[in-house]
PDB file of N, CA and C in Angstrom:
ATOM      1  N   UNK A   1      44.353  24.609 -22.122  1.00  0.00           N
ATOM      2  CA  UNK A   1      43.668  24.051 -23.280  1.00  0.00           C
ATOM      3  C   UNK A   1      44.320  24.655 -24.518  1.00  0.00           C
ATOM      4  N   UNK A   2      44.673  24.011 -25.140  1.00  0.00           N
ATOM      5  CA  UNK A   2      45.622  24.228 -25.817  1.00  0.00           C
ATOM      6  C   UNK A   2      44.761  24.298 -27.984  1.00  0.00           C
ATOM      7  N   UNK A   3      43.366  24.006 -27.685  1.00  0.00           N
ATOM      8  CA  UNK A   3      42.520  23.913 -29.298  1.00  0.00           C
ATOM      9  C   UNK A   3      41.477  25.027 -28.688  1.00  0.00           C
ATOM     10  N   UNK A   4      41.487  25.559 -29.815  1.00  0.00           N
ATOM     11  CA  UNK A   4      39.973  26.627 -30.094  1.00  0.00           C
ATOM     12  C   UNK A   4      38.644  25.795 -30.107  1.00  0.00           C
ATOM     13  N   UNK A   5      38.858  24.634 -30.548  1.00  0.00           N
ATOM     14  CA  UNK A   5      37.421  23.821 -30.596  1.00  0.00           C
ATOM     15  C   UNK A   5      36.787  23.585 -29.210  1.00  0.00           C
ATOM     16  N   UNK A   6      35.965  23.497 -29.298  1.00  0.00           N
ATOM     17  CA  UNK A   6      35.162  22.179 -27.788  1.00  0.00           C
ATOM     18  C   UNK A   6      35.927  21.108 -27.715  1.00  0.00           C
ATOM     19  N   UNK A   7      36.436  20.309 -26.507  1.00  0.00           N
ATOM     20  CA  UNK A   7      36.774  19.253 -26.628  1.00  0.00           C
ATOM     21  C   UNK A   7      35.768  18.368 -25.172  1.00  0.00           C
ATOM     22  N   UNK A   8      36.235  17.340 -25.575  1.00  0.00           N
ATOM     23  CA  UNK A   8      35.691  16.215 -24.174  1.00  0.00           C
ATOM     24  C   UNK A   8      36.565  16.341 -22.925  1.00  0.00           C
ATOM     25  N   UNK A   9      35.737  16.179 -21.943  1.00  0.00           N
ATOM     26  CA  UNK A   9      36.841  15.958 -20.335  1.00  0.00           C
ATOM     27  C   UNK A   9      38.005  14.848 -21.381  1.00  0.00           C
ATOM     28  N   UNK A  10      37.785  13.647 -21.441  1.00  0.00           N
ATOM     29  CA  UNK A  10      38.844  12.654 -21.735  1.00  0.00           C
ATOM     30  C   UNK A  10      39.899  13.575 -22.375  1.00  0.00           C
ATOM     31  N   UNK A  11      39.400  13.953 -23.543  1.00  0.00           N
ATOM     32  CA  UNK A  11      40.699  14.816 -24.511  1.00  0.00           C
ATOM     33  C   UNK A  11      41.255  15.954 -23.474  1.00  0.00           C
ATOM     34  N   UNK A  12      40.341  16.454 -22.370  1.00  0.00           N
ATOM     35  CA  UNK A  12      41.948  17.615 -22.174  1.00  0.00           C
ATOM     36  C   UNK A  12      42.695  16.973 -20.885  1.00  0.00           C
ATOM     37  N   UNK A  13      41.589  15.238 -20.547  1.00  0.00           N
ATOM     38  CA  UNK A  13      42.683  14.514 -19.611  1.00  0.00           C
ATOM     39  C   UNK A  13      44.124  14.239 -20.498  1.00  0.00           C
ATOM     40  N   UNK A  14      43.708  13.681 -21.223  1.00  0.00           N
ATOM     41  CA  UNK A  14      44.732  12.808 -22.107  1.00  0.00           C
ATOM     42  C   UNK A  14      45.960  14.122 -22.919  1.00  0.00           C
ATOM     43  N   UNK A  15      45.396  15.443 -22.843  1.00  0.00           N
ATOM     44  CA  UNK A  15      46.528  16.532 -23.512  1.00  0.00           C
ATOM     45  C   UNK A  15      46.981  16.587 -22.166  1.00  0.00           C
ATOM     46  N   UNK A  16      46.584  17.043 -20.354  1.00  0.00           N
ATOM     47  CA  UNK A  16      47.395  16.679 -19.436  1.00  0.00           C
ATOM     48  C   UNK A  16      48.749  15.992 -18.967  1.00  0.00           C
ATOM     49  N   UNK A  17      47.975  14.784 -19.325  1.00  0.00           N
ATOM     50  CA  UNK A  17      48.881  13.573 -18.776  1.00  0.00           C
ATOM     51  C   UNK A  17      49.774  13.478 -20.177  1.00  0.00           C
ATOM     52  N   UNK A  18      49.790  14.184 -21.293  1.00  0.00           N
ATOM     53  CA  UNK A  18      50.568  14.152 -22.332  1.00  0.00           C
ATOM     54  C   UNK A  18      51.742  15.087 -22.098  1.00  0.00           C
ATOM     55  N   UNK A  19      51.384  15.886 -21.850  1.00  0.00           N
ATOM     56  CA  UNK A  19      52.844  17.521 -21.531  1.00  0.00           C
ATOM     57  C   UNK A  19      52.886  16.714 -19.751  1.00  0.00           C
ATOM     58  N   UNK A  20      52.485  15.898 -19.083  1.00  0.00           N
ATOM     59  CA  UNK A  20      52.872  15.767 -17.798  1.00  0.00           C
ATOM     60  C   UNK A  20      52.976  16.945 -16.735  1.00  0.00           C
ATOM     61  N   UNK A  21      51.963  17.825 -17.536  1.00  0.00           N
ATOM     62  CA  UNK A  21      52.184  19.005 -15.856  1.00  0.00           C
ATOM     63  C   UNK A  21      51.108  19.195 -15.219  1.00  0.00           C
ATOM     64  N   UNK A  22      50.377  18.467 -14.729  1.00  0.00           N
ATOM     65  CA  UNK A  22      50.039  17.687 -13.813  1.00  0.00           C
ATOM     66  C   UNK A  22      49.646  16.259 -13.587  1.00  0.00           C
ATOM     67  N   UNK A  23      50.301  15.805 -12.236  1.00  0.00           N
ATOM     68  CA  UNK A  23      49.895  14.417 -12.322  1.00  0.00           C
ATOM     69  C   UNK A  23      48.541  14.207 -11.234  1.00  0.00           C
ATOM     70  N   UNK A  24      47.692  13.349 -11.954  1.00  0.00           N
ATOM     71  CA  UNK A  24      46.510  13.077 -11.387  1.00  0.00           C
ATOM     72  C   UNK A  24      46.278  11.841 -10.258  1.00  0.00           C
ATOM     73  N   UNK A  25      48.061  11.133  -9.818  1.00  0.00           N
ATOM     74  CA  UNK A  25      47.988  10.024  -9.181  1.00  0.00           C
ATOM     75  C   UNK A  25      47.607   9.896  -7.731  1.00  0.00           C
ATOM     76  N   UNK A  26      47.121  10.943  -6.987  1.00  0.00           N
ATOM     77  CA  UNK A  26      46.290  10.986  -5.930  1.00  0.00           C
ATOM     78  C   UNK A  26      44.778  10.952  -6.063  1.00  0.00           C
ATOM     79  N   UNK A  27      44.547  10.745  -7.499  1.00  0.00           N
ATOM     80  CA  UNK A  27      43.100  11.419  -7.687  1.00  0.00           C
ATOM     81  C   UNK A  27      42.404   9.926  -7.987  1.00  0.00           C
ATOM     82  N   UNK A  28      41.549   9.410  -7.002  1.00  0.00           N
ATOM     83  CA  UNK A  28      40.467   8.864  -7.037  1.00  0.00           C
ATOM     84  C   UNK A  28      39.478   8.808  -8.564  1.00  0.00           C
ATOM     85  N   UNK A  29      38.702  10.034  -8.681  1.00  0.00           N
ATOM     86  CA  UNK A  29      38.221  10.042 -10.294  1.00  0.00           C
ATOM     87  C   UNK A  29      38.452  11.429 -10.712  1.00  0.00           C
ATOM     88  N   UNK A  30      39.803  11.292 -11.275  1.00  0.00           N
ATOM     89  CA  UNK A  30      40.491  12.762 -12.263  1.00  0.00           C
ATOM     90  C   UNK A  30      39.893  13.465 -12.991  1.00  0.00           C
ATOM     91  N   UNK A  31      39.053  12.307 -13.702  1.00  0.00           N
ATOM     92  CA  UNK A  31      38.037  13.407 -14.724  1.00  0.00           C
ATOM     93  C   UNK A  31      37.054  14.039 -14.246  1.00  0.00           C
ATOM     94  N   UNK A  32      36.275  13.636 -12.802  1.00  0.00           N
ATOM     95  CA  UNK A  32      35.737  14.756 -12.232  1.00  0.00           C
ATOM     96  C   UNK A  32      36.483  15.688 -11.599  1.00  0.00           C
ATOM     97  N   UNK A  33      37.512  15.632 -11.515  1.00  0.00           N
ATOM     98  CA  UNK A  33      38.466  16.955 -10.519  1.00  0.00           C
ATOM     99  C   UNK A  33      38.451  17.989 -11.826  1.00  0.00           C
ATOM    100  N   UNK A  34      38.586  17.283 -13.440  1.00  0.00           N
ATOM    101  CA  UNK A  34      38.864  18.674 -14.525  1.00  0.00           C
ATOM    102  C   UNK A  34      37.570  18.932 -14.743  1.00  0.00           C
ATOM    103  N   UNK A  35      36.338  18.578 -14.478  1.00  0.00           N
ATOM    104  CA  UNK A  35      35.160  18.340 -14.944  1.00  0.00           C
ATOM    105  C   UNK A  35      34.661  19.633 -13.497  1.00  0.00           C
ATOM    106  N   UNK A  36      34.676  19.503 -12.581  1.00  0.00           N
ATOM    107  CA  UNK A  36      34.919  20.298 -11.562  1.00  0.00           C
ATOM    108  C   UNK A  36      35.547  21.798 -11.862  1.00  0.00           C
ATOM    109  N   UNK A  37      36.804  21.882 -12.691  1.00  0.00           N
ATOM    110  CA  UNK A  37      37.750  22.316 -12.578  1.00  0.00           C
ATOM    111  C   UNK A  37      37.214  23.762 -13.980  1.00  0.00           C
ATOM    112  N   UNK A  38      36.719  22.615 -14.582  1.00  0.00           N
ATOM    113  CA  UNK A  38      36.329  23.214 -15.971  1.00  0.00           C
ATOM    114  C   UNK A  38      35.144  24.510 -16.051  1.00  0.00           C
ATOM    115  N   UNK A  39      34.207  23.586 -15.018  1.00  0.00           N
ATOM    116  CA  UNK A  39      33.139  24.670 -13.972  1.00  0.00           C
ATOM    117  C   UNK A  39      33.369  25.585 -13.428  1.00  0.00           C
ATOM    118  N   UNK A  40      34.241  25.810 -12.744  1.00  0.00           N
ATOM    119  CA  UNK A  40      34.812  27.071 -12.050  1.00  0.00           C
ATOM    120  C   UNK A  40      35.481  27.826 -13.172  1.00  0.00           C
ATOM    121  N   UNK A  41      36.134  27.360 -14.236  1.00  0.00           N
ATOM    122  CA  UNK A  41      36.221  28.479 -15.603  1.00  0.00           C
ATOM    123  C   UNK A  41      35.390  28.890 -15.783  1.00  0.00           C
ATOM    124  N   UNK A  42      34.505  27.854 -16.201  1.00  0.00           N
ATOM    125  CA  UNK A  42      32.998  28.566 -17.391  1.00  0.00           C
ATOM    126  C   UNK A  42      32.533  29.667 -16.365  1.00  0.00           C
ATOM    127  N   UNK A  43      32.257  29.260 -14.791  1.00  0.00           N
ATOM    128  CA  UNK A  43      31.948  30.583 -14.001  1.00  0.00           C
ATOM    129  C   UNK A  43      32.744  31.586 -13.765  1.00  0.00           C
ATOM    130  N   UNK A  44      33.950  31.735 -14.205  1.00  0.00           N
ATOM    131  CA  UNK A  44      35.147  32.471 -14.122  1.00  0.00           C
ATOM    132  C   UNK A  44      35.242  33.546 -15.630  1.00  0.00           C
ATOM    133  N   UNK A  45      34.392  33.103 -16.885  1.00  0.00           N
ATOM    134  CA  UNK A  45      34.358  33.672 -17.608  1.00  0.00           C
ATOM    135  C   UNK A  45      35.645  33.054 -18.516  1.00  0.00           C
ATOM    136  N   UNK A  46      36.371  32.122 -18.323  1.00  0.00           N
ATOM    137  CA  UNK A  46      38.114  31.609 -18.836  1.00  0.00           C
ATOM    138  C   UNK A  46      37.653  30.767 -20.139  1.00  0.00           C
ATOM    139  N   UNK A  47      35.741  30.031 -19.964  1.00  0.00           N
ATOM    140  CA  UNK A  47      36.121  28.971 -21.101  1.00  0.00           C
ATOM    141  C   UNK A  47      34.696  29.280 -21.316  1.00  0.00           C
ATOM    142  N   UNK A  48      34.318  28.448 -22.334  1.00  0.00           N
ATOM    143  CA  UNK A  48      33.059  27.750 -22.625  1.00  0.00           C
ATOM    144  C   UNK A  48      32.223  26.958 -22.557  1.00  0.00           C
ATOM    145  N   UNK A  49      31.198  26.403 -21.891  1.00  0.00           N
ATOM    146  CA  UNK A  49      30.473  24.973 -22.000  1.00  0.00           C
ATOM    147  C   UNK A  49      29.877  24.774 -23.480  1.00  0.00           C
ATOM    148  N   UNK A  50      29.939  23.692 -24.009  1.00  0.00           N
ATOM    149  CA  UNK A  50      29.002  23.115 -25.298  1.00  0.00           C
ATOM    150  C   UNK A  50      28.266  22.089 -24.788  1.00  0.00           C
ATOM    151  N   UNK A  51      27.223  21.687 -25.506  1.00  0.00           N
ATOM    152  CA  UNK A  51      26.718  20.769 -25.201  1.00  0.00           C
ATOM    153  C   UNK A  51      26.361  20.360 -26.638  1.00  0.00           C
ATOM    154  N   UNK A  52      26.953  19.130 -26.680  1.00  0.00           N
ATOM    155  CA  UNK A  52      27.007  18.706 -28.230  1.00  0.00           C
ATOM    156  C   UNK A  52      26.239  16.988 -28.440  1.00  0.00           C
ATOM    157  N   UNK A  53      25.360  17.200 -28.734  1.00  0.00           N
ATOM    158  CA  UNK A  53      24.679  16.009 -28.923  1.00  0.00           C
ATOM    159  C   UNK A  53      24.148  15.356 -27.144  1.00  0.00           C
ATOM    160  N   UNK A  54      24.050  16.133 -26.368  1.00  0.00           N
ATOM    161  CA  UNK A  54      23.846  15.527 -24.909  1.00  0.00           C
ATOM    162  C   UNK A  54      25.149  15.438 -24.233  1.00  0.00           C
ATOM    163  N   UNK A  55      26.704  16.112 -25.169  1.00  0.00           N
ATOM    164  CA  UNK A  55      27.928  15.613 -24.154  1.00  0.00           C
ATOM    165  C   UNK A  55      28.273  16.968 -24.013  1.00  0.00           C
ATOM    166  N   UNK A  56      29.210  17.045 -22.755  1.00  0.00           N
ATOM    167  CA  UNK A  56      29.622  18.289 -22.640  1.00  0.00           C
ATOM    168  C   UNK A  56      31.008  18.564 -23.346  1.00  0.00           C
ATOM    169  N   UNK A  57      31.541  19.712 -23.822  1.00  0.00           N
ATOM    170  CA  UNK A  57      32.669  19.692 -24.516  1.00  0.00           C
ATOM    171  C   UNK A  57      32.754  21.563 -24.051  1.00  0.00           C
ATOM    172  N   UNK A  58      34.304  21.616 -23.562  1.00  0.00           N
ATOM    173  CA  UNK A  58      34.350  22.975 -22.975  1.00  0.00           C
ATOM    174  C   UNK A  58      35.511  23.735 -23.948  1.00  0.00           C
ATOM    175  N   UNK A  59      35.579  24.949 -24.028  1.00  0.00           N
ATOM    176  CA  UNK A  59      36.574  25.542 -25.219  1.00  0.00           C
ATOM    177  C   UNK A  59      37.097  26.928 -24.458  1.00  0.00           C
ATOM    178  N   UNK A  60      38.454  26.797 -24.817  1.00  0.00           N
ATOM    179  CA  UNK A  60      38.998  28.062 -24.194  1.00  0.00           C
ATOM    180  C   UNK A  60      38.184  29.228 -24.481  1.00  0.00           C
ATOM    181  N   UNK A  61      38.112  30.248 -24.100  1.00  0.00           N
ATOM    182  CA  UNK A  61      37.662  31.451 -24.440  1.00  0.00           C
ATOM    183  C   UNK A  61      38.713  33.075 -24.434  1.00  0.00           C
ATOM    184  N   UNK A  62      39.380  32.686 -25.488  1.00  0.00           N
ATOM    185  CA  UNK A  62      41.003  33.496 -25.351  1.00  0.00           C
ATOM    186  C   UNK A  62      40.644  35.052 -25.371  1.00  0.00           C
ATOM    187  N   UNK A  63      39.450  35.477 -25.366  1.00  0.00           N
ATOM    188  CA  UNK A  63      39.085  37.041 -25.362  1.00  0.00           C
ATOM    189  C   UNK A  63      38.852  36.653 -23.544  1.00  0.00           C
ATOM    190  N   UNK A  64      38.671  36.428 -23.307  1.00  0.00           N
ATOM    191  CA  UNK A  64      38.344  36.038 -21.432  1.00  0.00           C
ATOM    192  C   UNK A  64      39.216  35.564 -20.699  1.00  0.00           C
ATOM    193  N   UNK A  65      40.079  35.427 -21.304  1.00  0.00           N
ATOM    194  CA  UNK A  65      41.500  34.702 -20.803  1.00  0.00           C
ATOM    195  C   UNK A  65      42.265  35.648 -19.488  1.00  0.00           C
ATOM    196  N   UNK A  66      42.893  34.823 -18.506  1.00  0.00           N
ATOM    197  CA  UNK A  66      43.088  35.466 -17.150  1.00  0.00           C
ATOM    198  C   UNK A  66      44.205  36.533 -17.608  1.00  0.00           C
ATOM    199  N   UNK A  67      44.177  37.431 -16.700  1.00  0.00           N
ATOM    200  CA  UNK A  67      45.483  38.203 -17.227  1.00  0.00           C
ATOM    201  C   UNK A  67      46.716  37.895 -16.367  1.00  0.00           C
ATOM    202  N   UNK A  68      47.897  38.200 -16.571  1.00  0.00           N
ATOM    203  CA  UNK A  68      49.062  37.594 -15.765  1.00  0.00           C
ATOM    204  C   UNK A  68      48.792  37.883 -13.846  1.00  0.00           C
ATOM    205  N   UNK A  69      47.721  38.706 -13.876  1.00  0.00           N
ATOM    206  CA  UNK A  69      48.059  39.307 -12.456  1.00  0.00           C
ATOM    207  C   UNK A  69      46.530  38.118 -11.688  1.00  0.00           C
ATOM    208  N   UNK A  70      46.059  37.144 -12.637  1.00  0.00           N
ATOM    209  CA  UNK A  70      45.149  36.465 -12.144  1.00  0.00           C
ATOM    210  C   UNK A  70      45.726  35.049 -10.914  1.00  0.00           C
ATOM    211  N   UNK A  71      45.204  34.984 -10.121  1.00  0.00           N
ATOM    212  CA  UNK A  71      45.186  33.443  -9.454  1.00  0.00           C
ATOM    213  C   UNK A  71      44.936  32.187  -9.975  1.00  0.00           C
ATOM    214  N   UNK A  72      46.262  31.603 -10.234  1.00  0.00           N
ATOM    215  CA  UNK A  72      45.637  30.125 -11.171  1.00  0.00           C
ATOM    216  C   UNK A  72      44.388  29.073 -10.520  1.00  0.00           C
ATOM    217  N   UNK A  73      43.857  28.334 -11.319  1.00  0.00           N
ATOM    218  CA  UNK A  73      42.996  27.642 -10.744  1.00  0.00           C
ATOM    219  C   UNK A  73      43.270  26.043 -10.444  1.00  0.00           C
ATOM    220  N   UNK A  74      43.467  25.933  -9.483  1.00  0.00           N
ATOM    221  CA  UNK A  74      43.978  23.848  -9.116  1.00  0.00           C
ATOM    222  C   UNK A  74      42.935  23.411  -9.420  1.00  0.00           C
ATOM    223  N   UNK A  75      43.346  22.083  -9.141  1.00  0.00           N
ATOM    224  CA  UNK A  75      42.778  21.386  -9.650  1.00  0.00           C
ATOM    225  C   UNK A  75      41.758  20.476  -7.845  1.00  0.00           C
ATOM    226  N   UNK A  76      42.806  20.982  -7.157  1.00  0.00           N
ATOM    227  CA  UNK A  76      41.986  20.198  -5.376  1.00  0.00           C
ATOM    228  C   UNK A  76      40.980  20.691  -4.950  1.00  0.00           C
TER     229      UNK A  76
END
């Protein structure tokens, strides 16, 4: 995640499939795999949940951020 703000599942699909490093073309419904994906941060301590008007919008959390010796998180 690449903004300090909250953003929407769509926006950090669409920054994804923008830099192309990962492709989502096995994925049935993608935005629940980051929506999924995003969950295991917020429980990981990596991001934020918002809830902004009834939508969810999640935000890096760069003081919580993994350190190099962490296990990345997939997306399967």
């Amino acid at each position: 995640m690449e903004a300090s703000e909250p953003v929407s599942v769509e926006t950090i699909y669409d920054r994804i499939e923008r830099r192309g490093s990962f492709t989502f073309a096995k994925y049935k419904h993608p935005l629940k795999a980051i929506v999924l994906a995003m969950g295991a941060m917020v429980r990981q301590g990596e991001a934020l949940l918002h809830n902004e008007g009834g939508l969810r919008r999640w935000r890096w959390d760069p003081k919580s951020a993994p350190s190099e010796h962490s296990v990345p998180l997939t997306l399967s």
